[in-house]
C-alpha atoms as a PDB file:
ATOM      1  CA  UNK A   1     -35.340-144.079   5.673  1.00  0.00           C
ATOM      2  CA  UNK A   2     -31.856-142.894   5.234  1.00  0.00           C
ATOM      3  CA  UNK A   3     -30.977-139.245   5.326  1.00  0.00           C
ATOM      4  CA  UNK A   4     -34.540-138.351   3.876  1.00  0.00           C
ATOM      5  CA  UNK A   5     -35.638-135.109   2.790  1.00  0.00           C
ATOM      6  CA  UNK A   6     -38.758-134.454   0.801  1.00  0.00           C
ATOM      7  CA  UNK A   7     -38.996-132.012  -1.989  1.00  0.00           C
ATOM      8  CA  UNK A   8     -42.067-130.383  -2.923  1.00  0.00           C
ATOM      9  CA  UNK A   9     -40.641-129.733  -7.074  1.00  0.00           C
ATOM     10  CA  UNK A  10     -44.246-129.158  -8.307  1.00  0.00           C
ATOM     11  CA  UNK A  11     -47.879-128.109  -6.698  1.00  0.00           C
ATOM     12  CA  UNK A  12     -48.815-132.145  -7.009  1.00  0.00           C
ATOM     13  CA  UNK A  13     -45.150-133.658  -7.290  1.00  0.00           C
ATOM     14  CA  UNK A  14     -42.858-134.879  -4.572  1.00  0.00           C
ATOM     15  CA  UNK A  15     -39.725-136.166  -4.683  1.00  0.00           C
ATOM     16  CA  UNK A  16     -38.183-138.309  -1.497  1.00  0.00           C
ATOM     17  CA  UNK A  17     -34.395-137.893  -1.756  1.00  0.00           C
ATOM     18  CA  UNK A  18     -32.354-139.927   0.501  1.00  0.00           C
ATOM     19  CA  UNK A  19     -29.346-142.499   0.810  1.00  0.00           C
ATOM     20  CA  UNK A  20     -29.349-145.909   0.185  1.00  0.00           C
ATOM     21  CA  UNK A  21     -31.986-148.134   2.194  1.00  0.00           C
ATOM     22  CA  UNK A  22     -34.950-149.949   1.266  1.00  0.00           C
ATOM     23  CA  UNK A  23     -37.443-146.582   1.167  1.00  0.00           C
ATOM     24  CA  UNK A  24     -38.427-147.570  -2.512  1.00  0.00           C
ATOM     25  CA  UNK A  25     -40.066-150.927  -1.298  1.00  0.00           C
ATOM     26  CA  UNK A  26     -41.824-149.307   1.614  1.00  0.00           C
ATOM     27  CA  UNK A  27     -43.481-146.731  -0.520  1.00  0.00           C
ATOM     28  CA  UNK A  28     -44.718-149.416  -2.815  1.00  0.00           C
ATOM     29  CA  UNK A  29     -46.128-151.281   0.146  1.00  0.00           C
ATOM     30  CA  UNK A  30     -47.985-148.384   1.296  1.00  0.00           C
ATOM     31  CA  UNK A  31     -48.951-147.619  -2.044  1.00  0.00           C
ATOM     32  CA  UNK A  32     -50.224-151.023  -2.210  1.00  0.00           C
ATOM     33  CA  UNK A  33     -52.389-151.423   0.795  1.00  0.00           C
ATOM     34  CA  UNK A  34     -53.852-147.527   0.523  1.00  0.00           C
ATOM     35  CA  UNK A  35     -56.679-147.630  -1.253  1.00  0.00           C
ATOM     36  CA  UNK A  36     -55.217-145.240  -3.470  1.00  0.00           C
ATOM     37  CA  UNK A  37     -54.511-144.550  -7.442  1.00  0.00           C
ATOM     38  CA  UNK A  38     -50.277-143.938  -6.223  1.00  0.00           C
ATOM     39  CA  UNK A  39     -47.293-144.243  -8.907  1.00  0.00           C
ATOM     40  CA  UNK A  40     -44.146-144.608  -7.144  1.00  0.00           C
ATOM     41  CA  UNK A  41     -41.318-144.589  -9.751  1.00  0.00           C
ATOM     42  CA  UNK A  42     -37.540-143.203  -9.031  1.00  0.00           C
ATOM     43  CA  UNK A  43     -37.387-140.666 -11.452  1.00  0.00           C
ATOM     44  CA  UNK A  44     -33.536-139.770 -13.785  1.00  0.00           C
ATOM     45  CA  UNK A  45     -32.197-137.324 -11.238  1.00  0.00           C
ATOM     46  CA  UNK A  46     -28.648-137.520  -9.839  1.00  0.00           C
ATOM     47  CA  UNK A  47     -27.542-135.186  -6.907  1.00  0.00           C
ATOM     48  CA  UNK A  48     -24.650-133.010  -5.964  1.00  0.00           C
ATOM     49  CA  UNK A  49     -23.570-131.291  -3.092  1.00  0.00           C
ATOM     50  CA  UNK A  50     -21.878-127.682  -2.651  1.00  0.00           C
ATOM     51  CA  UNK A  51     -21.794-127.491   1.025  1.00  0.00           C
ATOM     52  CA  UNK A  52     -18.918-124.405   3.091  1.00  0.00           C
ATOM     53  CA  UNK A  53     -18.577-121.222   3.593  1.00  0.00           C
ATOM     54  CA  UNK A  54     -17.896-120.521   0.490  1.00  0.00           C
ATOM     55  CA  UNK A  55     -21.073-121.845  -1.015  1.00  0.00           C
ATOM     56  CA  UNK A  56     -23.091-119.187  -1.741  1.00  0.00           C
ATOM     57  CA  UNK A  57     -20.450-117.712  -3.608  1.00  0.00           C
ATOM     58  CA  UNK A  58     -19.884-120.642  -5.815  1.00  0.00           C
ATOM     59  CA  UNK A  59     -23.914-120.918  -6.004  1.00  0.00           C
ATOM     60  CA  UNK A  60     -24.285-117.314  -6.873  1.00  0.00           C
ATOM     61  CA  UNK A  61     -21.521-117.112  -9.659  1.00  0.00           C
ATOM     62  CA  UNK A  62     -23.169-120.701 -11.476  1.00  0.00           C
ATOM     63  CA  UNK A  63     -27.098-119.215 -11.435  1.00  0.00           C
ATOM     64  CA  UNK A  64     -27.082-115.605 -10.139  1.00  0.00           C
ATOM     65  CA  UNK A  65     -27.807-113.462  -7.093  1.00  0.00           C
ATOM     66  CA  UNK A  66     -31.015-115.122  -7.119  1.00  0.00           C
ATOM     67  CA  UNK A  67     -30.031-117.889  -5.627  1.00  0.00           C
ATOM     68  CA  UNK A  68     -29.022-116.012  -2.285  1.00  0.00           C
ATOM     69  CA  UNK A  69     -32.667-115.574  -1.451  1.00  0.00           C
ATOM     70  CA  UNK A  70     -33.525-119.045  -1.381  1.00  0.00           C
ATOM     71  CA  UNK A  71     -34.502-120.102   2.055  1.00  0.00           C
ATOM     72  CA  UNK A  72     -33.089-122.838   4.344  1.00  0.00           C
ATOM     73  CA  UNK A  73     -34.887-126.148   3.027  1.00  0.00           C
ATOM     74  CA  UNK A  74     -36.540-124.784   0.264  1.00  0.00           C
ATOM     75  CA  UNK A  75     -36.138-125.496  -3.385  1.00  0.00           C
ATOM     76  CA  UNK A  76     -36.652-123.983  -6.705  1.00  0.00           C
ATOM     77  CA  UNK A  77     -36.021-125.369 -10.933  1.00  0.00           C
ATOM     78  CA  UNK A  78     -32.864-123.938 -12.396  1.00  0.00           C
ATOM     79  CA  UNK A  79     -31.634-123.988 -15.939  1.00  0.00           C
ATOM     80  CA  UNK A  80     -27.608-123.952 -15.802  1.00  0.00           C
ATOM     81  CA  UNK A  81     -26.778-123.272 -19.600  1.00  0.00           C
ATOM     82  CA  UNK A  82     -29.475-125.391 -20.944  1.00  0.00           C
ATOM     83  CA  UNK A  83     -28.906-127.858 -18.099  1.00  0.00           C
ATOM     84  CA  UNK A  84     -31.851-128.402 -16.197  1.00  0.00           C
ATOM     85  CA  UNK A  85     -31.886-128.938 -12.290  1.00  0.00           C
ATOM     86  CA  UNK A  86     -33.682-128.700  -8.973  1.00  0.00           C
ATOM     87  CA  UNK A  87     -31.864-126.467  -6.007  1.00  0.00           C
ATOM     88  CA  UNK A  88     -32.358-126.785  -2.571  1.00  0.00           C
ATOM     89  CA  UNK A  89     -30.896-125.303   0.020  1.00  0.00           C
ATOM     90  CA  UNK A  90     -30.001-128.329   2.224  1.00  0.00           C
ATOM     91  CA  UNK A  91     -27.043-130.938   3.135  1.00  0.00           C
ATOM     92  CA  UNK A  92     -25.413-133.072   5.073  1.00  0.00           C
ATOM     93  CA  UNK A  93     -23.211-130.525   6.599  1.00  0.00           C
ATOM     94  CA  UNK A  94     -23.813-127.869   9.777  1.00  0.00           C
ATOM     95  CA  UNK A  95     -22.652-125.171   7.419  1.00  0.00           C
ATOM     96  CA  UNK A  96     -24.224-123.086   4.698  1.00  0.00           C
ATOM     97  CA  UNK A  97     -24.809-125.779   1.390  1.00  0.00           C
ATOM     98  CA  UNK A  98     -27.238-126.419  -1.373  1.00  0.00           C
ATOM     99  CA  UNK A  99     -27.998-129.647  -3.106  1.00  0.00           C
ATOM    100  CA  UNK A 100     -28.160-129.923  -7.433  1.00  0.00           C
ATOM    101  CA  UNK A 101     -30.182-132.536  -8.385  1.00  0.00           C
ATOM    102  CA  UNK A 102     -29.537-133.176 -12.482  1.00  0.00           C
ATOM    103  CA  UNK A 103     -32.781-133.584 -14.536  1.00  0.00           C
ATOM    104  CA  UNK A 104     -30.838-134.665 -17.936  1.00  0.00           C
ATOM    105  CA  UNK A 105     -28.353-137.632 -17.130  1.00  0.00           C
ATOM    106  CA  UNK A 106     -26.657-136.875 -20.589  1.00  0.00           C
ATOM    107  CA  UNK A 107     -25.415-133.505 -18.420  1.00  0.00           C
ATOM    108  CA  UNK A 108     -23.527-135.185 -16.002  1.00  0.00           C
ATOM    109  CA  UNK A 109     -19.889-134.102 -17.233  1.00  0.00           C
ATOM    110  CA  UNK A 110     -21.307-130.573 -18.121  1.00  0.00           C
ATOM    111  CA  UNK A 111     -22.177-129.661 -14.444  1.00  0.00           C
ATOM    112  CA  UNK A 112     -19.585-131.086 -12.569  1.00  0.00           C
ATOM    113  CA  UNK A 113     -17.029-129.099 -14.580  1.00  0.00           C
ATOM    114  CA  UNK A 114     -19.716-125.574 -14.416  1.00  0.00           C
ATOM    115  CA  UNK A 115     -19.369-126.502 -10.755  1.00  0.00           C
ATOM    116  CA  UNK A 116     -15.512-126.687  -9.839  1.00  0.00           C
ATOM    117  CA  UNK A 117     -14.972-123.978 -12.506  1.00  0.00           C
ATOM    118  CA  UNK A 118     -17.024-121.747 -10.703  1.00  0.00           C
ATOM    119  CA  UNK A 119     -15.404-123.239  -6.960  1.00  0.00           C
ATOM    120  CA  UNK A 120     -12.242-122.819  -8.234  1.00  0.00           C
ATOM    121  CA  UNK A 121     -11.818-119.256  -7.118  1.00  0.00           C
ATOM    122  CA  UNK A 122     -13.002-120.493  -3.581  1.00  0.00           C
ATOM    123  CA  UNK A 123      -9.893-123.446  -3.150  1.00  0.00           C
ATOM    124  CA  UNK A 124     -13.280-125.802  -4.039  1.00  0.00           C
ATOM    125  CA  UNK A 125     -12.723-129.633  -3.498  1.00  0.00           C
ATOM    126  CA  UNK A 126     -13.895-132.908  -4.303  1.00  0.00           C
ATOM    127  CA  UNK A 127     -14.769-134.704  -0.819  1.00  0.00           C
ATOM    128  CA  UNK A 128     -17.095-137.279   0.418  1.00  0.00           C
ATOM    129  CA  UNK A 129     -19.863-136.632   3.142  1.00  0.00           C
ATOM    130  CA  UNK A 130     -17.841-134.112   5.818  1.00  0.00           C
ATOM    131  CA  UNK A 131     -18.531-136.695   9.240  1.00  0.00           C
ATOM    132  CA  UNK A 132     -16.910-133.855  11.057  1.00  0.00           C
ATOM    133  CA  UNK A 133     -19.505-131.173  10.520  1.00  0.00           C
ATOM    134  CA  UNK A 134     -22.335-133.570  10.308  1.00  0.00           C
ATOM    135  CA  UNK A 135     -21.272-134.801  13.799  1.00  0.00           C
ATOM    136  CA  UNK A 136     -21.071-131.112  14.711  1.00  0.00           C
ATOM    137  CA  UNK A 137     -24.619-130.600  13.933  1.00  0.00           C
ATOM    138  CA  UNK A 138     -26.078-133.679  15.470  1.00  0.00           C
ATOM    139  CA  UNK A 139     -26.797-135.197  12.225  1.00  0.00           C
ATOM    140  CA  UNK A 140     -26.937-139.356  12.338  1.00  0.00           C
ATOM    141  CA  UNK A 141     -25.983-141.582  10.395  1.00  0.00           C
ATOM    142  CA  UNK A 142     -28.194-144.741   8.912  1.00  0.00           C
ATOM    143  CA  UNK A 143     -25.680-147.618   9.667  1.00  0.00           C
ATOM    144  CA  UNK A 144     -23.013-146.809  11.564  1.00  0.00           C
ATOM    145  CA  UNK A 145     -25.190-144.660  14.152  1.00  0.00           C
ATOM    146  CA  UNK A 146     -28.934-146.278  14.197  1.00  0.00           C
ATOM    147  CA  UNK A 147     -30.867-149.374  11.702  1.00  0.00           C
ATOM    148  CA  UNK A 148     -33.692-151.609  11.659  1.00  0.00           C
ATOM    149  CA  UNK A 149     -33.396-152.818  15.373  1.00  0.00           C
ATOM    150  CA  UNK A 150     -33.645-149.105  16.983  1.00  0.00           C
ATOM    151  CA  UNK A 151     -36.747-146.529  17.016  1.00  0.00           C
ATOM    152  CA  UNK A 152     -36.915-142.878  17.590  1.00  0.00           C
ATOM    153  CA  UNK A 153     -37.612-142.832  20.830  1.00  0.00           C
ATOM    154  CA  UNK A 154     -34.189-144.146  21.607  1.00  0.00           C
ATOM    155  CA  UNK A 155     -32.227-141.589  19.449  1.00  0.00           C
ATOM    156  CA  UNK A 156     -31.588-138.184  20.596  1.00  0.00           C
ATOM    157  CA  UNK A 157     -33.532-135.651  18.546  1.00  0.00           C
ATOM    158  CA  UNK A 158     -36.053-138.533  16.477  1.00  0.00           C
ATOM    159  CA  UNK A 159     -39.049-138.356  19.268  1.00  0.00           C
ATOM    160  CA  UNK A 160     -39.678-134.960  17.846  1.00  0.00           C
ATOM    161  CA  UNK A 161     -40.483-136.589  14.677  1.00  0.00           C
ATOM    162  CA  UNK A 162     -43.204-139.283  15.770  1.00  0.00           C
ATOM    163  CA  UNK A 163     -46.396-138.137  14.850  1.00  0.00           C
ATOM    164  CA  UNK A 164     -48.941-136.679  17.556  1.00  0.00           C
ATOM    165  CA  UNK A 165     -51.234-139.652  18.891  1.00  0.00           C
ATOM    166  CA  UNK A 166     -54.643-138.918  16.910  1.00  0.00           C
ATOM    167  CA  UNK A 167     -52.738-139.412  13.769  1.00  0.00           C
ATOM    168  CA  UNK A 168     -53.114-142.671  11.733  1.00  0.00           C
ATOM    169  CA  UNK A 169     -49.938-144.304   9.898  1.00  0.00           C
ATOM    170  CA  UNK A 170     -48.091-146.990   9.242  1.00  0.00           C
ATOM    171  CA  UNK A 171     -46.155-148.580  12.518  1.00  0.00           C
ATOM    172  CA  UNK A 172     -48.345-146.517  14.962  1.00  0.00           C
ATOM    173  CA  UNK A 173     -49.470-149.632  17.555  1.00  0.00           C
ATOM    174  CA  UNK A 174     -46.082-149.915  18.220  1.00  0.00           C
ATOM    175  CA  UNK A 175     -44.403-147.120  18.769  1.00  0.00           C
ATOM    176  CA  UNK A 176     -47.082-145.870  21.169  1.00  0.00           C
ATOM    177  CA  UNK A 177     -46.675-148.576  22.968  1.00  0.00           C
ATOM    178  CA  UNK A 178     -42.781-147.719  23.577  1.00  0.00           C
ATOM    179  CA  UNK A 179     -44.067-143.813  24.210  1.00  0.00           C
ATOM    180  CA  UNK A 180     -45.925-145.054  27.295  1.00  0.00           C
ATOM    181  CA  UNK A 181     -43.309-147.721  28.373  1.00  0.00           C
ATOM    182  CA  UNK A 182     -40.589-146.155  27.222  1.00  0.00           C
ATOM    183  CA  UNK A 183     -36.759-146.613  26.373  1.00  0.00           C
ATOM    184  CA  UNK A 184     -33.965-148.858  27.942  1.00  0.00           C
ATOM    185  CA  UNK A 185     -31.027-147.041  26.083  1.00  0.00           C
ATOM    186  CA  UNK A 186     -30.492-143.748  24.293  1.00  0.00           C
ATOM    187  CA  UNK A 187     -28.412-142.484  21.395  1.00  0.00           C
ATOM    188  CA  UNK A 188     -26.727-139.408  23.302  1.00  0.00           C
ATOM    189  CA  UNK A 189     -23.601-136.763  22.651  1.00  0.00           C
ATOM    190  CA  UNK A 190     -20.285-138.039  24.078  1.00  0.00           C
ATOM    191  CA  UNK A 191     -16.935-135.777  24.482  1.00  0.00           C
ATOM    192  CA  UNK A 192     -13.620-137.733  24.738  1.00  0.00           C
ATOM    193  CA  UNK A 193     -10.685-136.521  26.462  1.00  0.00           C
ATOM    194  CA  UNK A 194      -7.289-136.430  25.296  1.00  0.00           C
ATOM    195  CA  UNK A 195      -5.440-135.756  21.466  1.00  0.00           C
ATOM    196  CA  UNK A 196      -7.074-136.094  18.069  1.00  0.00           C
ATOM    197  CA  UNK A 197      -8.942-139.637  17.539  1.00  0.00           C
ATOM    198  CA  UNK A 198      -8.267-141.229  14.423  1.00  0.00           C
ATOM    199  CA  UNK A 199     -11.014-141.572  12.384  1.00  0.00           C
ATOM    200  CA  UNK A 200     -12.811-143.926  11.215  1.00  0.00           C
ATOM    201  CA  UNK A 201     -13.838-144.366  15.146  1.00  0.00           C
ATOM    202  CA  UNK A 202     -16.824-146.757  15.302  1.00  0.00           C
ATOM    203  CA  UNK A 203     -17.820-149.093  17.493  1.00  0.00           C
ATOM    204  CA  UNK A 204     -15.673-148.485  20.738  1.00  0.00           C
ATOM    205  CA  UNK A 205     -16.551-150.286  23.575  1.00  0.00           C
ATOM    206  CA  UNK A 206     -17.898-148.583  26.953  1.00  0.00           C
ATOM    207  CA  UNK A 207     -17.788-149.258  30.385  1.00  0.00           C
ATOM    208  CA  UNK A 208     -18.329-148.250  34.266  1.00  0.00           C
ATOM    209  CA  UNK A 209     -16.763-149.511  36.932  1.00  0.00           C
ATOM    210  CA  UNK A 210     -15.190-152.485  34.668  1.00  0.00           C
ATOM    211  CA  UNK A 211     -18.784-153.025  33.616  1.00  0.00           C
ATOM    212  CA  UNK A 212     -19.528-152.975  29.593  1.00  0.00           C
ATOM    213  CA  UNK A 213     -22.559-150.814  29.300  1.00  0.00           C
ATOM    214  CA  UNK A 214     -22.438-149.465  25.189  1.00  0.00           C
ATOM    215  CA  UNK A 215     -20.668-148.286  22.483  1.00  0.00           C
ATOM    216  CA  UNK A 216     -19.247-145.245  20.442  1.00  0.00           C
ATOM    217  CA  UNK A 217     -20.748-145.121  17.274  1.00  0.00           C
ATOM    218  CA  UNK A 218     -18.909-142.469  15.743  1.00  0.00           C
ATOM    219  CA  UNK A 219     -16.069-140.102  17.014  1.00  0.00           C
ATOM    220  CA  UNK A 220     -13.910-137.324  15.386  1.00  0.00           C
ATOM    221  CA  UNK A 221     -11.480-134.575  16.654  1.00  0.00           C
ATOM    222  CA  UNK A 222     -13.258-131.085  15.966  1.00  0.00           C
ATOM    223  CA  UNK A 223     -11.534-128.304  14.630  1.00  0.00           C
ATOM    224  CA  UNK A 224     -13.983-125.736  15.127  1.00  0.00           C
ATOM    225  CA  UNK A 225     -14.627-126.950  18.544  1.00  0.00           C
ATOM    226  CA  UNK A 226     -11.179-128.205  19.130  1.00  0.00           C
ATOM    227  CA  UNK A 227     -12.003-131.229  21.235  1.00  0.00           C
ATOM    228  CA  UNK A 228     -13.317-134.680  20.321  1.00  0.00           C
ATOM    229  CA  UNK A 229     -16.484-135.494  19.668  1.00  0.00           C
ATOM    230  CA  UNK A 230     -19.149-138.678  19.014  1.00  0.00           C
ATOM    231  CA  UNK A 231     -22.548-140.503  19.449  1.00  0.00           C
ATOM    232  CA  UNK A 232     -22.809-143.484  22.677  1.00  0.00           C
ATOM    233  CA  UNK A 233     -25.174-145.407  22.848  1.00  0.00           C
ATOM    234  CA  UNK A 234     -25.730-146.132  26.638  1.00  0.00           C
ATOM    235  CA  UNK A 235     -28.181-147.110  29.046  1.00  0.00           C
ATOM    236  CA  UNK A 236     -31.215-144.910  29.653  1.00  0.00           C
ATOM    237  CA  UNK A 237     -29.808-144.262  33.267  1.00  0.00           C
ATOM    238  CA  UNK A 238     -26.478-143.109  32.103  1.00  0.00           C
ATOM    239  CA  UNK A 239     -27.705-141.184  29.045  1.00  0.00           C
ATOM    240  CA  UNK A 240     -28.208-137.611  30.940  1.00  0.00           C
ATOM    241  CA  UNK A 241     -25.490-135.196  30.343  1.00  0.00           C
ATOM    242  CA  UNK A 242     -22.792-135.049  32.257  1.00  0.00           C
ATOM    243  CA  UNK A 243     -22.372-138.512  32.650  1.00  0.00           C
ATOM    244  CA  UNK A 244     -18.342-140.168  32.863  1.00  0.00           C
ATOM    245  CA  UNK A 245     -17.961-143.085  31.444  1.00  0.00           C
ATOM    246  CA  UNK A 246     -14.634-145.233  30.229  1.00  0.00           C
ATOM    247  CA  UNK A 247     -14.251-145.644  26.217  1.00  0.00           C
ATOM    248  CA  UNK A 248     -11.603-148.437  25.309  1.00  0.00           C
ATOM    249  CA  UNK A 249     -10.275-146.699  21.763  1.00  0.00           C
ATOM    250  CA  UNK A 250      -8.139-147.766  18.928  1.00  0.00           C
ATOM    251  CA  UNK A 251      -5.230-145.641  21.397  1.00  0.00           C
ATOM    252  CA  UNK A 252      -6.594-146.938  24.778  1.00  0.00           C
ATOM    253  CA  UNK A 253      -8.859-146.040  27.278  1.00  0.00           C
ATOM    254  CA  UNK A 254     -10.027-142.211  27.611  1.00  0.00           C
ATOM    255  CA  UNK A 255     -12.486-140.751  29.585  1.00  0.00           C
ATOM    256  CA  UNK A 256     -15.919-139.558  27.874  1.00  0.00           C
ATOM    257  CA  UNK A 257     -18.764-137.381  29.500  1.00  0.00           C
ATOM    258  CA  UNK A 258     -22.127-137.520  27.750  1.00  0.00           C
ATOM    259  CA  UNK A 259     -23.405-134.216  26.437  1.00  0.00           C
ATOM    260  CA  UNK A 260     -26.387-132.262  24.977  1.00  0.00           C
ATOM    261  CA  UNK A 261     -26.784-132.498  21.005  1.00  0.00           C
ATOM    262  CA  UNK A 262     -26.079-130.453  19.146  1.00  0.00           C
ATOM    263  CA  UNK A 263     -22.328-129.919  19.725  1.00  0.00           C
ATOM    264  CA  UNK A 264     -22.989-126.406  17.917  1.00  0.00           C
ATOM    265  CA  UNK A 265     -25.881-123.984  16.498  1.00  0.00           C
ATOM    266  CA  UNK A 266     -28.420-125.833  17.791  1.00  0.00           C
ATOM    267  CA  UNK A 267     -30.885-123.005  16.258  1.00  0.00           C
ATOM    268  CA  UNK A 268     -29.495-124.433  12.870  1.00  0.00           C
ATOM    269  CA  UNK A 269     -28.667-120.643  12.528  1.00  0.00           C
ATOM    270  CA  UNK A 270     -25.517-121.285  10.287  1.00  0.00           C
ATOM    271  CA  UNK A 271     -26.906-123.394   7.807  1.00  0.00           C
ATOM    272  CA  UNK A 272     -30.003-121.102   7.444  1.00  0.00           C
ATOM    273  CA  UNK A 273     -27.870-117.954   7.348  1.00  0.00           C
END
């Protein structure tokens, strides 16, 4: 599943929001082989992001104080002048955001203008997904970072996310099998020396001693932090932190060490805030 997060909008309705990938079939399958009376339909609703610093104040000025109390990954139903909606307060972004998921797609136009209206104030933009902050926070990316051929086990942060061995599901045989042999490679932090990278960085190639051992996934020059920053995948041995290790980029080679993830706010203190 791609950039999944579940939304509890009624006491026995869920929703499963999340990027493009093939969830849709696997919930049918499930559905399928459960035993179960299960509907799985994708429902007329049509998300938008107000992620920054500045986001409660654009949030509170479209729906209210109100909205300020709402707690980090939790979600309430909203009516925006007769527009009807689901909030939550989550993103794709290490900073303070909410998501607006449209319930009427006839209200498309109506809430994207509400919404930069009520930005405007706060220099509000039109962007796509911030990689920056997202790469900040640790946050992966379905793709570009991980697919189909890796499992949790081998990306920083995912073990957590397995489910405890007495539990039953789907895919269980084998990933306790690769708990108790474990992992060849890891997904880890890596922080590259030198100027800005340009971005898009993907795919770099890594080696030791001459030797190719990985890759860079994803790199970007970090304002907040002011250095550069990125995901390498690398072997198992060479995944602990503090590890050097040559990266041949689109400017040449630079030196990377491998590094603990988060870059920042590990806590997730800024986005809760």
């Amino acid at each position: 599943m791609n950039d999944p997060v579940l939304l509890r909008v009624e006491e026995d309705r869920w929703w499963l929001a999340l990027a493009d990938s093939d969830a849709g079939l696997y919930a049918m399958g499930v559905a399928v082989n459960s035993g179960m009376d299960v509907h799985v339909g994708h429902p007329e609703v049509y998300p938008v992001q107000v992620q920054g610093p500045k986001a409660k104040d654009t949030m509170r000025d479209l729906f209210g104080d109100w909205v300020l109390d709402m707690r980090y990954y939790w979600c309430d139903e909203a009516d925006l002048d007769g527009i009807p909606v689901v909030i939550s307060r989550t993103g794709w972004t290490a900073v303070v955001g909410y998501e607006i998921y449209l319930r009427d797609p006839g209200r498309g136009d109506d809430l994207w203008e509400r919404i930069l209206d009520a930005g405007r104030p706060y220099g509000i933009r039109v962007t796509p997904s911030s990689d920056i902050r997202r790469i900040e926070a640790g946050i992966f990316d379905w793709g570009s970072d991980f697919g189909l051929e890796t499992n949790p086990f081998e990306v920083t942060g995912l073990e957590r996310l397995v489910e405890a061995q007495d539990a039953d599901y789907v895919g269980k045989d084998a990933l306790e099998r690769i708990r108790r042999e474990g992992v060849s490679r890891k997904l880890v932090g890596i922080e590259l020396e030198g100027g800005p990278v340009e971005q898009p960085a993907q795919h770099w190639p890594v080696t030791v001693a001459g030797d190719r051992v990985g890759h860079v996934t994803d790199a970007c020059w970090s304002p907040r932090l002011e250095k550069n920053i990125g995901y390498v995948w690398v072997p198992i041995g060479l995944a602990a932190p503090g590890t050097r290790l040559d990266v041949d980029t689109d400017d040449g080679v630079r030196v990377g060490t491998t590094v603990t993830l988060p870059f920042i706010d590990p806590q997730k203190k800024v986005p809760a805030a």
